[in-house]
Every structure is written in C-alpha cells, then in structure tokens.
C-alpha atoms as a PDB file:
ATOM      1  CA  UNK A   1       0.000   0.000   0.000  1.00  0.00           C
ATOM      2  CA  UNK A   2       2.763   2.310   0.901  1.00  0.00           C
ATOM      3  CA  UNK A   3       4.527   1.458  -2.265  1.00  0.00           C
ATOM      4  CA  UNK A   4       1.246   2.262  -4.278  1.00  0.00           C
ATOM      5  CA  UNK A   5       1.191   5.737  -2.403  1.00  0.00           C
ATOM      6  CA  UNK A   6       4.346   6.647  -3.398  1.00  0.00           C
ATOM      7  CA  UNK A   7       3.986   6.126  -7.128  1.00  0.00           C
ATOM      8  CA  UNK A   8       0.287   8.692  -6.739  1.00  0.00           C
ATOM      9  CA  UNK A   9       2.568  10.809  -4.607  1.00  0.00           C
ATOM     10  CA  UNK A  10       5.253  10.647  -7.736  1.00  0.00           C
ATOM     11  CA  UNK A  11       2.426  10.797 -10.365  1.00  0.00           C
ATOM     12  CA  UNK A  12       1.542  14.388  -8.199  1.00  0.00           C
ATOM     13  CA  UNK A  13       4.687  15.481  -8.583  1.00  0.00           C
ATOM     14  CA  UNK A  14       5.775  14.627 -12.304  1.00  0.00           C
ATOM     15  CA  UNK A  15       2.707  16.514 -13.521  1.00  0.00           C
ATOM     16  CA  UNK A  16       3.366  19.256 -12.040  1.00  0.00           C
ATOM     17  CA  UNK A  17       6.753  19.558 -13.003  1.00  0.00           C
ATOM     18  CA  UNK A  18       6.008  18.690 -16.394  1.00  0.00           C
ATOM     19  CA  UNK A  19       3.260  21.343 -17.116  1.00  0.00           C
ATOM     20  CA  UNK A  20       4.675  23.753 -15.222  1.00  0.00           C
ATOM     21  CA  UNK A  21       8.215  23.725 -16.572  1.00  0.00           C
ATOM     22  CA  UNK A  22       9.062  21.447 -19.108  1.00  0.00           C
ATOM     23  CA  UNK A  23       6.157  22.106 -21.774  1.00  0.00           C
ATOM     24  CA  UNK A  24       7.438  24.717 -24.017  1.00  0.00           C
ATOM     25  CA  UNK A  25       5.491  27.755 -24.796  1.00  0.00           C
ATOM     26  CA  UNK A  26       5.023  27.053 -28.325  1.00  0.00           C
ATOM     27  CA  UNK A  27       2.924  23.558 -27.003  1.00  0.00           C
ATOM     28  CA  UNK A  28       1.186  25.561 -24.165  1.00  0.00           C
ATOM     29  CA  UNK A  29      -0.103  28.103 -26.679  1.00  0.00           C
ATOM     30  CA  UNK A  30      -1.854  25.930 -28.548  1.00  0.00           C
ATOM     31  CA  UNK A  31      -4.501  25.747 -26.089  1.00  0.00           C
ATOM     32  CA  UNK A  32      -3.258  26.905 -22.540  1.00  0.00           C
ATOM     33  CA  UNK A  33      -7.377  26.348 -21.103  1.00  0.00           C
ATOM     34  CA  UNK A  34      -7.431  22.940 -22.464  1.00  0.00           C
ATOM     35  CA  UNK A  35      -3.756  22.443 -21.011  1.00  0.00           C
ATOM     36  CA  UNK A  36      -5.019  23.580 -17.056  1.00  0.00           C
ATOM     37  CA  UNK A  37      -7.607  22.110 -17.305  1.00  0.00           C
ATOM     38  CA  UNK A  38      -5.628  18.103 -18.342  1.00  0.00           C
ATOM     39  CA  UNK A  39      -3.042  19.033 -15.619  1.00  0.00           C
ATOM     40  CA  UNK A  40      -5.922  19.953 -12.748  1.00  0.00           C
ATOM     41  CA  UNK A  41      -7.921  16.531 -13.322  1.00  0.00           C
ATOM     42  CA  UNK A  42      -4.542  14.809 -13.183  1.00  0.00           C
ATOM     43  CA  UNK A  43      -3.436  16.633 -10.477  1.00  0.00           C
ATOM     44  CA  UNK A  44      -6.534  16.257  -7.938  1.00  0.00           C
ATOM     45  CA  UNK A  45      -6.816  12.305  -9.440  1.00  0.00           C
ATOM     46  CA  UNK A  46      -3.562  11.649  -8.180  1.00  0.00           C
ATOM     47  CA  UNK A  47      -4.252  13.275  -4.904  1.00  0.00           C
ATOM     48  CA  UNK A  48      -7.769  11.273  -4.414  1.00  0.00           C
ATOM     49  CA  UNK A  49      -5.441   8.079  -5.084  1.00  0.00           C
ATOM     50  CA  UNK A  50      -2.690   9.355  -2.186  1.00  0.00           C
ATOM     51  CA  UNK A  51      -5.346   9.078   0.279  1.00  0.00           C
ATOM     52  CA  UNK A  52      -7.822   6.381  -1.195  1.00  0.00           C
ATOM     53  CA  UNK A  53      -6.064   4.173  -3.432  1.00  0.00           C
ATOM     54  CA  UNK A  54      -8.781   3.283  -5.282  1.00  0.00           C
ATOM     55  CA  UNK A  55      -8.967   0.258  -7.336  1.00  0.00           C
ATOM     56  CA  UNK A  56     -11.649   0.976  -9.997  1.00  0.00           C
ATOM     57  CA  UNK A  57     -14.452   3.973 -10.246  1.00  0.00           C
ATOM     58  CA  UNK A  58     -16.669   1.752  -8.755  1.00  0.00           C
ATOM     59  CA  UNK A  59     -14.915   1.324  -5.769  1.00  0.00           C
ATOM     60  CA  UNK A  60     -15.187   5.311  -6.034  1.00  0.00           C
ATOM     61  CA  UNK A  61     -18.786   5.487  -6.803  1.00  0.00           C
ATOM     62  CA  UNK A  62     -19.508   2.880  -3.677  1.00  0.00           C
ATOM     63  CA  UNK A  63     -17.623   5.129  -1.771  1.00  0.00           C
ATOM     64  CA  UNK A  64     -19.868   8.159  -2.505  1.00  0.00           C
ATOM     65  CA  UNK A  65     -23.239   5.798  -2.124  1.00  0.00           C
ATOM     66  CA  UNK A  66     -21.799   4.942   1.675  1.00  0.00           C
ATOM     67  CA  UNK A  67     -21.055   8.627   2.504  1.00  0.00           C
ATOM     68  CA  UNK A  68     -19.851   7.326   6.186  1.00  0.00           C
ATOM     69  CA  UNK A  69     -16.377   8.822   5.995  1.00  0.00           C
ATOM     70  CA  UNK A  70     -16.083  11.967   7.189  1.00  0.00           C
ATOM     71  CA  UNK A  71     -12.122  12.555   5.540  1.00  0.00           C
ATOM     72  CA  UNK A  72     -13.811  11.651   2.066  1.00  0.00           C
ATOM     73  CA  UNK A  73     -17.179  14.117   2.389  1.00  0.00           C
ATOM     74  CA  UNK A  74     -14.226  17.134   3.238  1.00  0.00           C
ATOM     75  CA  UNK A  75     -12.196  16.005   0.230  1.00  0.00           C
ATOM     76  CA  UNK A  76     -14.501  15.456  -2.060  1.00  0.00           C
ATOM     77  CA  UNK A  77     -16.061  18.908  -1.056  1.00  0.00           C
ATOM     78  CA  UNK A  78     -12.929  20.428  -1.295  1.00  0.00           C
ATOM     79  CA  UNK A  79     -12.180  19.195  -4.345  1.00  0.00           C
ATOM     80  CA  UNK A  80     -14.713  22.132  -6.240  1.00  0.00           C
ATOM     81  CA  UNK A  81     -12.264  24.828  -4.395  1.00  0.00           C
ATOM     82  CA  UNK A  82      -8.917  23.252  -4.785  1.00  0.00           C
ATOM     83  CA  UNK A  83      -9.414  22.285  -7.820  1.00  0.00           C
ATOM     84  CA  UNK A  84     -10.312  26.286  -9.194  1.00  0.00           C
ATOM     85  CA  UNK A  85      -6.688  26.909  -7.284  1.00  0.00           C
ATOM     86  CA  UNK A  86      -4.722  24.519  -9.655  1.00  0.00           C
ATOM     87  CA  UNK A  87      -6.110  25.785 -12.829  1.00  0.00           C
ATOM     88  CA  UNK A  88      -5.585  29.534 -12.011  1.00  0.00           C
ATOM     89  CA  UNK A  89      -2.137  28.644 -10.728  1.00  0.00           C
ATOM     90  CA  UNK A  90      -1.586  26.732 -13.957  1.00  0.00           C
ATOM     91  CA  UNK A  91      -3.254  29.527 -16.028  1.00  0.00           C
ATOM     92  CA  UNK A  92      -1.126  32.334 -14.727  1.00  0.00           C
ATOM     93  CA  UNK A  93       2.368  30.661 -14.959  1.00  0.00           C
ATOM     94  CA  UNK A  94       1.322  29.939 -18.297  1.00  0.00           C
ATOM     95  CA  UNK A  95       0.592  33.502 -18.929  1.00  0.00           C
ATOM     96  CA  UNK A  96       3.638  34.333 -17.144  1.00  0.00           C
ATOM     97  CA  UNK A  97       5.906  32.706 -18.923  1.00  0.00           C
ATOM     98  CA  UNK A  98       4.665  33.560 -22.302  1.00  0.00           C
ATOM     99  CA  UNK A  99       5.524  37.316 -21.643  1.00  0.00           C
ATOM    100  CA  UNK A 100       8.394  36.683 -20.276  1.00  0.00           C
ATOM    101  CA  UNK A 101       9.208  35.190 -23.702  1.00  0.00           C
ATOM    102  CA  UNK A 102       7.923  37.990 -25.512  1.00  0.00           C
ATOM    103  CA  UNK A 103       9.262  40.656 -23.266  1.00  0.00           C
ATOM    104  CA  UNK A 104      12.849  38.982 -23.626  1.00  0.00           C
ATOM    105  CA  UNK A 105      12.512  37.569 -27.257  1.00  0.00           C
ATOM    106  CA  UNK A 106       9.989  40.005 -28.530  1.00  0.00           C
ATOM    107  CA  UNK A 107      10.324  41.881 -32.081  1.00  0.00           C
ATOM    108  CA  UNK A 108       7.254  44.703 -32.032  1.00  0.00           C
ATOM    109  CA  UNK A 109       5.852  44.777 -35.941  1.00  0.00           C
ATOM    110  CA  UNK A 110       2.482  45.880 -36.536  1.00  0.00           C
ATOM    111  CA  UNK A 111      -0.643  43.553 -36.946  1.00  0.00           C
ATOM    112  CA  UNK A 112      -4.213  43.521 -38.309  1.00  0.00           C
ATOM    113  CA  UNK A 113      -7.071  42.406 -36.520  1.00  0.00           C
ATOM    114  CA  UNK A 114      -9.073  40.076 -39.042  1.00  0.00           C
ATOM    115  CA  UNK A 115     -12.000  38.591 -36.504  1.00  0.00           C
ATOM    116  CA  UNK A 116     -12.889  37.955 -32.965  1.00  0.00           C
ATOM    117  CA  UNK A 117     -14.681  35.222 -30.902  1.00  0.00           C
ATOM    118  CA  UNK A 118     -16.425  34.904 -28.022  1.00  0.00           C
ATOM    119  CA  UNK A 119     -15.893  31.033 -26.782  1.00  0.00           C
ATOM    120  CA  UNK A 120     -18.716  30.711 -24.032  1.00  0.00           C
ATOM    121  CA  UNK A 121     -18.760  27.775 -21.643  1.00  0.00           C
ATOM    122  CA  UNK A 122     -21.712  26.589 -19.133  1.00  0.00           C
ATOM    123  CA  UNK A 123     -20.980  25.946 -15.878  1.00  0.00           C
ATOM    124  CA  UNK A 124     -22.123  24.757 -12.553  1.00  0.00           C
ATOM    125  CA  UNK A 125     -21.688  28.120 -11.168  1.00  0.00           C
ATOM    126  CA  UNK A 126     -22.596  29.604 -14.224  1.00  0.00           C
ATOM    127  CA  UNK A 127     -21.692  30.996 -17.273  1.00  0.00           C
ATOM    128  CA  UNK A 128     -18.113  31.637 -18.331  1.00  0.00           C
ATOM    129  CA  UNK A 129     -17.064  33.774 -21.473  1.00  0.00           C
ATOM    130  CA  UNK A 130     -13.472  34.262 -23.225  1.00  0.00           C
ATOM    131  CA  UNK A 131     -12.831  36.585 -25.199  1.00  0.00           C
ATOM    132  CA  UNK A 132     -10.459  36.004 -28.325  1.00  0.00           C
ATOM    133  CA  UNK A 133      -9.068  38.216 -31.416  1.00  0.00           C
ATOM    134  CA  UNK A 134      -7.161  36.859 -34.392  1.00  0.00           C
ATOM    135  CA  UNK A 135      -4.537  39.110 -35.718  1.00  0.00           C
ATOM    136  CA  UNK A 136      -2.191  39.001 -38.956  1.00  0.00           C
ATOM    137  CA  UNK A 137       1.069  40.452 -39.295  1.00  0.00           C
ATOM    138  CA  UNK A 138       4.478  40.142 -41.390  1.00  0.00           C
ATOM    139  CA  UNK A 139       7.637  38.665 -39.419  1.00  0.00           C
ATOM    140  CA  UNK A 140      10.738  40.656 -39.939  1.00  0.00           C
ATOM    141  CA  UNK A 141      11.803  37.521 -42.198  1.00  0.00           C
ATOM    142  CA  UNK A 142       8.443  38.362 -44.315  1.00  0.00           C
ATOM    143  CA  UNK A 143       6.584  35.686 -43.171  1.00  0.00           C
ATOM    144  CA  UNK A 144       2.921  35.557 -42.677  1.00  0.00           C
ATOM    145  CA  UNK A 145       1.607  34.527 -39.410  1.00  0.00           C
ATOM    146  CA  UNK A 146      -2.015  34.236 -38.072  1.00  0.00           C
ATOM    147  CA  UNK A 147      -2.321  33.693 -34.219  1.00  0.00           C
ATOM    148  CA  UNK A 148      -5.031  33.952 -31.658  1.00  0.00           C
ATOM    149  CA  UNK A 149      -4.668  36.265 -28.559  1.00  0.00           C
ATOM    150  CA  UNK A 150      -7.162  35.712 -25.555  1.00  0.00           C
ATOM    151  CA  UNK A 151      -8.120  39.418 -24.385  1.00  0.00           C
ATOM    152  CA  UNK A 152     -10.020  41.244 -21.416  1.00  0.00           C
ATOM    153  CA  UNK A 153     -13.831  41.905 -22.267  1.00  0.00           C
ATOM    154  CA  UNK A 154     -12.669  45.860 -21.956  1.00  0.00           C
ATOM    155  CA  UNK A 155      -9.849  44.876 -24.385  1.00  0.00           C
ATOM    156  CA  UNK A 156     -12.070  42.982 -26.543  1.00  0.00           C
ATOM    157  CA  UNK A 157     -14.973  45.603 -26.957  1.00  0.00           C
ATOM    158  CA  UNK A 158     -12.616  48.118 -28.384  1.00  0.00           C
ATOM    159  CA  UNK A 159     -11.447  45.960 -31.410  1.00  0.00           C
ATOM    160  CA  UNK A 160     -13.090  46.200 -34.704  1.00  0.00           C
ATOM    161  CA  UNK A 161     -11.984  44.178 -37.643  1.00  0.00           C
ATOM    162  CA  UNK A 162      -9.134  46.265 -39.739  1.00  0.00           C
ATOM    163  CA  UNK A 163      -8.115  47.496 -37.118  1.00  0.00           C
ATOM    164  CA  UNK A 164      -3.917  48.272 -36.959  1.00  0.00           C
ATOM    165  CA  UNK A 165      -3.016  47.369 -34.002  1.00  0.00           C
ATOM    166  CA  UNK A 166       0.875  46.995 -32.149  1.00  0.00           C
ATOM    167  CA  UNK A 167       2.190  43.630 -31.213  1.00  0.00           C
ATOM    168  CA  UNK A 168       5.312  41.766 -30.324  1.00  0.00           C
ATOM    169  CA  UNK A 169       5.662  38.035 -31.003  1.00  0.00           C
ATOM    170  CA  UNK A 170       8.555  35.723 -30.118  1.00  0.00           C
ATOM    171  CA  UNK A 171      11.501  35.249 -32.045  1.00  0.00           C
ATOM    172  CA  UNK A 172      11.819  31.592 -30.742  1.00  0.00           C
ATOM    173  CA  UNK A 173       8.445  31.355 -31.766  1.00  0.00           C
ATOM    174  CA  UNK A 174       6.007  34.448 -33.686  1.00  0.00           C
ATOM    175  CA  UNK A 175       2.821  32.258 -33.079  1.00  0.00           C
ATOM    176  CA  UNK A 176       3.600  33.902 -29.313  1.00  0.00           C
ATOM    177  CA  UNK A 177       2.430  37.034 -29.354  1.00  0.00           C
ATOM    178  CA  UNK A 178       1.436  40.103 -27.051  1.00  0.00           C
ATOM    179  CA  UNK A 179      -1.344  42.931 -28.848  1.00  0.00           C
ATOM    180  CA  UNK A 180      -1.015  46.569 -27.190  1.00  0.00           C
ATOM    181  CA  UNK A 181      -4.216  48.713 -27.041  1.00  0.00           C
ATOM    182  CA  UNK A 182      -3.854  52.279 -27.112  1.00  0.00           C
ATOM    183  CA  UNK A 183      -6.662  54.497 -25.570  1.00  0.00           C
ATOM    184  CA  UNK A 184      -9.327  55.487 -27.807  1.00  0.00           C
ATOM    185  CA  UNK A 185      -9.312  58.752 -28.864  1.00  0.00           C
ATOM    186  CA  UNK A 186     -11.436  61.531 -25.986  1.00  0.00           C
ATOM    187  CA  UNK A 187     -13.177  62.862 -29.104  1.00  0.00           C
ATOM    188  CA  UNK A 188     -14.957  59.893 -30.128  1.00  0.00           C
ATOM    189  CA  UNK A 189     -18.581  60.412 -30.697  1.00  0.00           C
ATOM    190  CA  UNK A 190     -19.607  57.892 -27.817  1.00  0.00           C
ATOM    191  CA  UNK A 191     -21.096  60.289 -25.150  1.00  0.00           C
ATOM    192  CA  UNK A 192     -25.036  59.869 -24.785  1.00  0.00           C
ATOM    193  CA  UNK A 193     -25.169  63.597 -23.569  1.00  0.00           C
ATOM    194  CA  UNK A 194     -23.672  64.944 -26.958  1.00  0.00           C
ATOM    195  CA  UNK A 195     -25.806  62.684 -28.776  1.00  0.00           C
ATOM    196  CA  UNK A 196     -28.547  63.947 -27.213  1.00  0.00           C
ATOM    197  CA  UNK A 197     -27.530  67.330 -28.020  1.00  0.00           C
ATOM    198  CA  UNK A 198     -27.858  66.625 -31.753  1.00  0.00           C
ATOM    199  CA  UNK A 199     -31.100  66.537 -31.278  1.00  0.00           C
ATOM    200  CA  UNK A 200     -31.412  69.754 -30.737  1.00  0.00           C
ATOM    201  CA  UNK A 201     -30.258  71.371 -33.444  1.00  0.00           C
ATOM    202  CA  UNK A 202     -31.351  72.100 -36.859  1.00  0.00           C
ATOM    203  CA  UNK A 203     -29.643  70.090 -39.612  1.00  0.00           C
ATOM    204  CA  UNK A 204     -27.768  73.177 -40.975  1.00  0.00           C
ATOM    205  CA  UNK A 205     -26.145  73.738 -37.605  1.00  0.00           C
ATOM    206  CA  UNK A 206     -25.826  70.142 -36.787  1.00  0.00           C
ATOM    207  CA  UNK A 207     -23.453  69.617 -39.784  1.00  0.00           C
ATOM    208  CA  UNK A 208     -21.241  72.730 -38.833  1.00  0.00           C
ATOM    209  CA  UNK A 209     -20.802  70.960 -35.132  1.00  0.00           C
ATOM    210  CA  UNK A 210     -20.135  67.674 -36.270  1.00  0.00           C
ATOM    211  CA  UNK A 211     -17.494  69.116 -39.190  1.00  0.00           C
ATOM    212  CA  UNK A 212     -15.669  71.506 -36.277  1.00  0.00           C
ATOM    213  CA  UNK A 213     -16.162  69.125 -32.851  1.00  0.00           C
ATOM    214  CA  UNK A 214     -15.913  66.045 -34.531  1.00  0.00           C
ATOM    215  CA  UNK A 215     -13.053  66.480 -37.551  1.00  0.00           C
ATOM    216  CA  UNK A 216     -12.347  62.582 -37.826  1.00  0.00           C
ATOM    217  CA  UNK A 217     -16.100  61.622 -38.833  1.00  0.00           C
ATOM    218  CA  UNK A 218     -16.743  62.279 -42.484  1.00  0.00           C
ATOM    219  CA  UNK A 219     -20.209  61.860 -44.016  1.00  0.00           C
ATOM    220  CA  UNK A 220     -20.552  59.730 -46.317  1.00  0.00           C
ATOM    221  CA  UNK A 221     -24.516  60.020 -46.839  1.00  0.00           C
ATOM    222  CA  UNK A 222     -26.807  62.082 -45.947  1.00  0.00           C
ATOM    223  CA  UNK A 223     -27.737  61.992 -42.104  1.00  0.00           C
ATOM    224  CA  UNK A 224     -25.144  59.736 -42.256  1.00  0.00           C
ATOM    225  CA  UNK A 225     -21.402  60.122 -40.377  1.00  0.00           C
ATOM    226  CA  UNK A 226     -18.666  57.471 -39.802  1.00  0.00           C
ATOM    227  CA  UNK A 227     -15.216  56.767 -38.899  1.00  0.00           C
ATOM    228  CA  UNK A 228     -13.177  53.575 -38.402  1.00  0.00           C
ATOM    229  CA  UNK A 229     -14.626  52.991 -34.993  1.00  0.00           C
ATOM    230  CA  UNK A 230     -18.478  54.897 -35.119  1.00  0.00           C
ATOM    231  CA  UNK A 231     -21.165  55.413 -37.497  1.00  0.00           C
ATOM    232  CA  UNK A 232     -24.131  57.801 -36.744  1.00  0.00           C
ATOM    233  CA  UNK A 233     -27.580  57.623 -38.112  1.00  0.00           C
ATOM    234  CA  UNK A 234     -29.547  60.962 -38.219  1.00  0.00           C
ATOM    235  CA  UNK A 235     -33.123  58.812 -38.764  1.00  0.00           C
ATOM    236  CA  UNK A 236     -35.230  61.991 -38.524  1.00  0.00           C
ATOM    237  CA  UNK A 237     -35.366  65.142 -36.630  1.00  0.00           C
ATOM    238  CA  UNK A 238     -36.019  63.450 -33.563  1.00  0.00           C
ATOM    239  CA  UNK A 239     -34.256  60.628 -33.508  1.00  0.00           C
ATOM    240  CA  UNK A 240     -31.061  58.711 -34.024  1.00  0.00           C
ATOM    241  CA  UNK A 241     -28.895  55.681 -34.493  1.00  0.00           C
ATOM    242  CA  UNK A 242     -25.245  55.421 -32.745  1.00  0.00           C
ATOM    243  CA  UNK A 243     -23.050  52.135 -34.178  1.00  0.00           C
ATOM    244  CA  UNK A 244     -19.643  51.933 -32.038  1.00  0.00           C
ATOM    245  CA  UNK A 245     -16.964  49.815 -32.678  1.00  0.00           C
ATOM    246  CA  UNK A 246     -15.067  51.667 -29.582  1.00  0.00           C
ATOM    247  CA  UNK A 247     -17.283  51.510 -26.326  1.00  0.00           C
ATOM    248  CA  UNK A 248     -18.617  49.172 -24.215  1.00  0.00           C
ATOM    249  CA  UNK A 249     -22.315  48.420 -23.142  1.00  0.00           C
ATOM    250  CA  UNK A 250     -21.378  48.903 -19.706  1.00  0.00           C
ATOM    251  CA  UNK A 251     -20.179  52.542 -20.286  1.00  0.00           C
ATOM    252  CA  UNK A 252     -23.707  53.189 -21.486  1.00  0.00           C
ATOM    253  CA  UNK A 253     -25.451  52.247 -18.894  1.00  0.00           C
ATOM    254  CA  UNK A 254     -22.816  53.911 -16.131  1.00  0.00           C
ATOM    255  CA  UNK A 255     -23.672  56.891 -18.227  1.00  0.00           C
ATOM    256  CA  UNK A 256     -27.235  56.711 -18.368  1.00  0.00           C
ATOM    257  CA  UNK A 257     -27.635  56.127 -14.705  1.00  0.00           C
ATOM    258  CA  UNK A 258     -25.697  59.528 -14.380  1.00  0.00           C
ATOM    259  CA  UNK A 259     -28.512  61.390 -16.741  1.00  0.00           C
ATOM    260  CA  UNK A 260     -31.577  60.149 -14.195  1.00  0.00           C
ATOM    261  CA  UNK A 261     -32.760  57.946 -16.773  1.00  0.00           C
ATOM    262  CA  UNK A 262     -34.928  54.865 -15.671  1.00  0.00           C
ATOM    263  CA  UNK A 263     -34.556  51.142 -16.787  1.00  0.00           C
ATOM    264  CA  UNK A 264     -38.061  50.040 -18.486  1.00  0.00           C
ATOM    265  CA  UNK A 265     -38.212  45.864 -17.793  1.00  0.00           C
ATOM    266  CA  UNK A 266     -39.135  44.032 -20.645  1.00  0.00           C
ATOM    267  CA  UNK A 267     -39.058  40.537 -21.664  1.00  0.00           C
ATOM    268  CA  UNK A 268     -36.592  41.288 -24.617  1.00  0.00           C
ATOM    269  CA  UNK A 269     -32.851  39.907 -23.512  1.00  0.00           C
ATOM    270  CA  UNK A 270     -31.706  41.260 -26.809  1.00  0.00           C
ATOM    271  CA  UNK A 271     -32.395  44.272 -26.179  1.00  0.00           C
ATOM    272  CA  UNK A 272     -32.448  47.547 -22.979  1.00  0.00           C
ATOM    273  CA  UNK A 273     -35.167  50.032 -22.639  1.00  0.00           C
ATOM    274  CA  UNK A 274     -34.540  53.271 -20.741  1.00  0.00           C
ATOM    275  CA  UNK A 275     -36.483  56.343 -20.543  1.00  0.00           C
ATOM    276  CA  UNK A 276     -36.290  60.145 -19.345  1.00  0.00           C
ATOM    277  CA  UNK A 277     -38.503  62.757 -19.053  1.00  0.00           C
ATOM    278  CA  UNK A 278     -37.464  63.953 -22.791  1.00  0.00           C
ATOM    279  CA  UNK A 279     -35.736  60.642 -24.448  1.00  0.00           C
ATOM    280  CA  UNK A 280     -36.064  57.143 -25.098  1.00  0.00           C
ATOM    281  CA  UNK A 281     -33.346  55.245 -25.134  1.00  0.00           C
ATOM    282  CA  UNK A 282     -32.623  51.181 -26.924  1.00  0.00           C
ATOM    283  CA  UNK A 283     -29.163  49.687 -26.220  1.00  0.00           C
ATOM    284  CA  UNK A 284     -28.016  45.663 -27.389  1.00  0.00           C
ATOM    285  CA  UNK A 285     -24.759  44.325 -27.889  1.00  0.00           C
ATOM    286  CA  UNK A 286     -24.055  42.127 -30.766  1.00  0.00           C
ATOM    287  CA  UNK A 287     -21.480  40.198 -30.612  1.00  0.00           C
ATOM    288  CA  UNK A 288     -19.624  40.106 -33.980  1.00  0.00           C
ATOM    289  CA  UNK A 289     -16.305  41.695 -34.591  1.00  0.00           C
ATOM    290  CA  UNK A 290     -17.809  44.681 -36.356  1.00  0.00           C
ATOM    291  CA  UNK A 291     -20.486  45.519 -34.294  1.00  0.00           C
ATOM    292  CA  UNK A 292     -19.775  46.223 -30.692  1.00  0.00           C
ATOM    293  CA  UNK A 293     -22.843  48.184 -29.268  1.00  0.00           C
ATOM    294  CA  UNK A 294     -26.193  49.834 -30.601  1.00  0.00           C
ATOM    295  CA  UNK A 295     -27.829  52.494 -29.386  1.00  0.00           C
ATOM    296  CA  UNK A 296     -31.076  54.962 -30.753  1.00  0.00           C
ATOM    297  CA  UNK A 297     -32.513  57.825 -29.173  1.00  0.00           C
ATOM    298  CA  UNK A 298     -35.599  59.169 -29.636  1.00  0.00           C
ATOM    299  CA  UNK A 299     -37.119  62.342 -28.477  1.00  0.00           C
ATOM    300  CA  UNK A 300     -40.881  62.052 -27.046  1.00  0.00           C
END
C-alpha cells in the first residue's frame, strides 16, 4: 500500500513539473485552457489516489453511495475549491511565462485584426465567457503569421476588424504574441449627452458641429457620419442611431444612470429600454467583430 502511495505521490509530482516547466510555450499556446484544465484533473486524481487508493471507479462510486467517511465528504467537497486553485495557478504561470518570452525575445511589428470570438462555456456556477481576437502580421523575415490572442472583455470591446493594431511576437516562436491597445481617442462620438444634443439642433447647424467638434467623422450620406470605430444615423429630426466599434455596453449604462434615466423591464434579452422625461433610449450588444454596441434615441 505504501509502495502504491508513493507512485500517486510521484504521479503528483511529475505533472506538475512537467506542465509547469518542461512544456514549451510554443505547445502551451496551442490551447493553454485545455492544457489547465488536463493538468488539474490529473493533479486532484492523483491526490484522491494518495489518500484512497482506489482500485476501480466503482470502488469510487460505492464510496460516494456509503457517505460514512467523514475525511472523504471534506475532500470530495474540497475538491470544487482546490481544484479552481490549480487551474488559475496553472493559467497564470502559463501567462507568465509567455511574456516573459515575448518581453525577452519580442520583435514589435504591426498587426491587423481580421476577426474575434467569443468562446462561451456553461458551468455549474454559471456561465463563463473568453474573449479572443485573431490578428495578422508580417515577421521581420516576411513571413505571414495568423495567431489567436485571448483578451479582457474591456480589451475585446474596443477591437473592430481592420483594425492596426501593435504587437510583439517571439523570435523563438512568432505564433507567441502580445497585442497593445492604445486608448481610444477623448473625441470619439460615444457620449449619450452629446448625442442627445444633436437633437437639438437644426440640420444646418448640426453639420457645422459635427465638421468643427468632430473632424475625424466624415459623411458619407446624408444623415449619415462614420469613422473607423463609429457610425451615426440621423433617422429623422427626432431621432437617431449610434453604431460603435469603440465603447462598451457597460459605459452606457454607467452613463445613463448619471442622466436620471430609468430602466423600463421588458421581456426582450436582446435588447435595454430606458427612458427620461425627454428621451427614449434602446441599447443591445451584438457580438460580432464589427459591431460592438447599438444604441437609438428618440425624443418624445
């Protein structure tokens, strides 16, 4: 029995070392969830087989049915907890090592962002979401390389396919790479209040503000504005259409809390309702690489 303990206790030991630093980066990147997640099953099955030394899953499952032992309900509770512990641990080192790479390796080109992907995941405690980009770029050698980046959700709302973005990626291997986001621009045409202030004015005088505020949208149709990251919709006189590539739901909603306006409930999940004493507001999120958010704004 003692023998058998040892090799688990081994078996605990050899994973850990092996994921943590023999697997090269270049393996790890391939899929670094799937990865933590291999070496925390392994990980907590060798530790169940430390203390039970089970012979079979059956002998496991009998074990569950009994539920006498008091040192198995704590483990097996624990489990859940210890189990999140591994895979972050495993997660960051990855991420840790990979920019060490690039920060010691790294050769900064710039890139292209040609799509993005939300990769959602259901879960006991509920839903998870991660939030991807692929980018293209040119080596210094001239070669072509594709790669996927995981990003924040604030990172990953201000993308929009096209996009030229900064990036360093490994010499020992470019598939590593590390995307830097710049702030977007204060003048972006994002703020509800100046939308709302549109409104207001007459189309003559409207066009003179947007021309001398606003110098990077250009209209391209009538009522219509747009730069890479917005495009505005006038739809009427009282009313209009907001497309942004460069904010995020959430700084909508922060924002219209600050106006006073109120949250209609609806049975639409697609879609918000809010409402003033003067507006009417609809916000969604779509989540495609060219659309972040959409707002309109109507005037009662």
């Amino acid at each position: 029995m003692n023998n058998k303990k040892l090799i688990w206790s081994l078996g605990i030991l050899m994973t850990i070392i092996i994921f943590l630093f023999l697997i090269p980066n270049s393996i790890y990147n391939f899929s670094p969830f799937i990865f933590s997640v291999l070496v925390t099953i392994l990980t907590l099955f060798f530790l169940f087989q430390v203390i039970y030394n089970f012979k079979n899953f059956q002998e496991y499952k009998n074990k569950i049915n009994e539920g006498n032992s008091k040192k198995f309900k704590i483990l097996n509770i624990s489990s859940i907890p210890l189990g999140f512990i591994l895979f972050m641990t495993f997660s960051i080192n990855f991420h840790f090592n990979k920019n060490k790479e690039v920060e010691d390796f790294g050769i900064k080109v710039k890139g292209e962002i040609i799509s993005g992907e939300i990769i959602t995941a259901k879960r006991k405690t509920g839903i998870s979401k991660t939030y991807c980009s692929t980018v293209r770029f040119n080596t210094i050698e001239g070669q072509t390389i594709i790669s996927k980046e995981q990003l924040s959700e604030e990172e990953y709302r201000t993308i929009y396919k096209g996009e030229e973005v900064d990036l360093s990626y490994s010499s020992k291997d470019p598939n590593i790479i590390k995307i830097f986001f710049e702030k977007k621009k204060s003048d972006d045409i994002t703020r509800i209040s100046d939308l709302i202030t549109f409104l207001s004015f007459s189309e003559r005088d409207r066009e003179i503000l947007l021309k001398h505020q606003y110098p990077h949208l250009k209209k391209i149709a009538d009522n219509k504005w747009a730069d890479n990251s917005n495009e505005i919709y006038f739809l009427n006189k009282t009313s209009l259409e907001l497309i942004t590539l460069s904010n995020s739901i959430n700084e909508f909603r922060d924002e219209l809390i600050e106006l006073g306006f109120n949250i209609i409930r609806n049975k639409n999940t697609e879609q918000e309702f809010y409402e003033s004493t003067n507006h009417k507001i609809i916000l969604k999120t779509i989540d495609d690489i060219n659309i972040r958010t959409h707002l309109i704004i109507e005037k009662k």
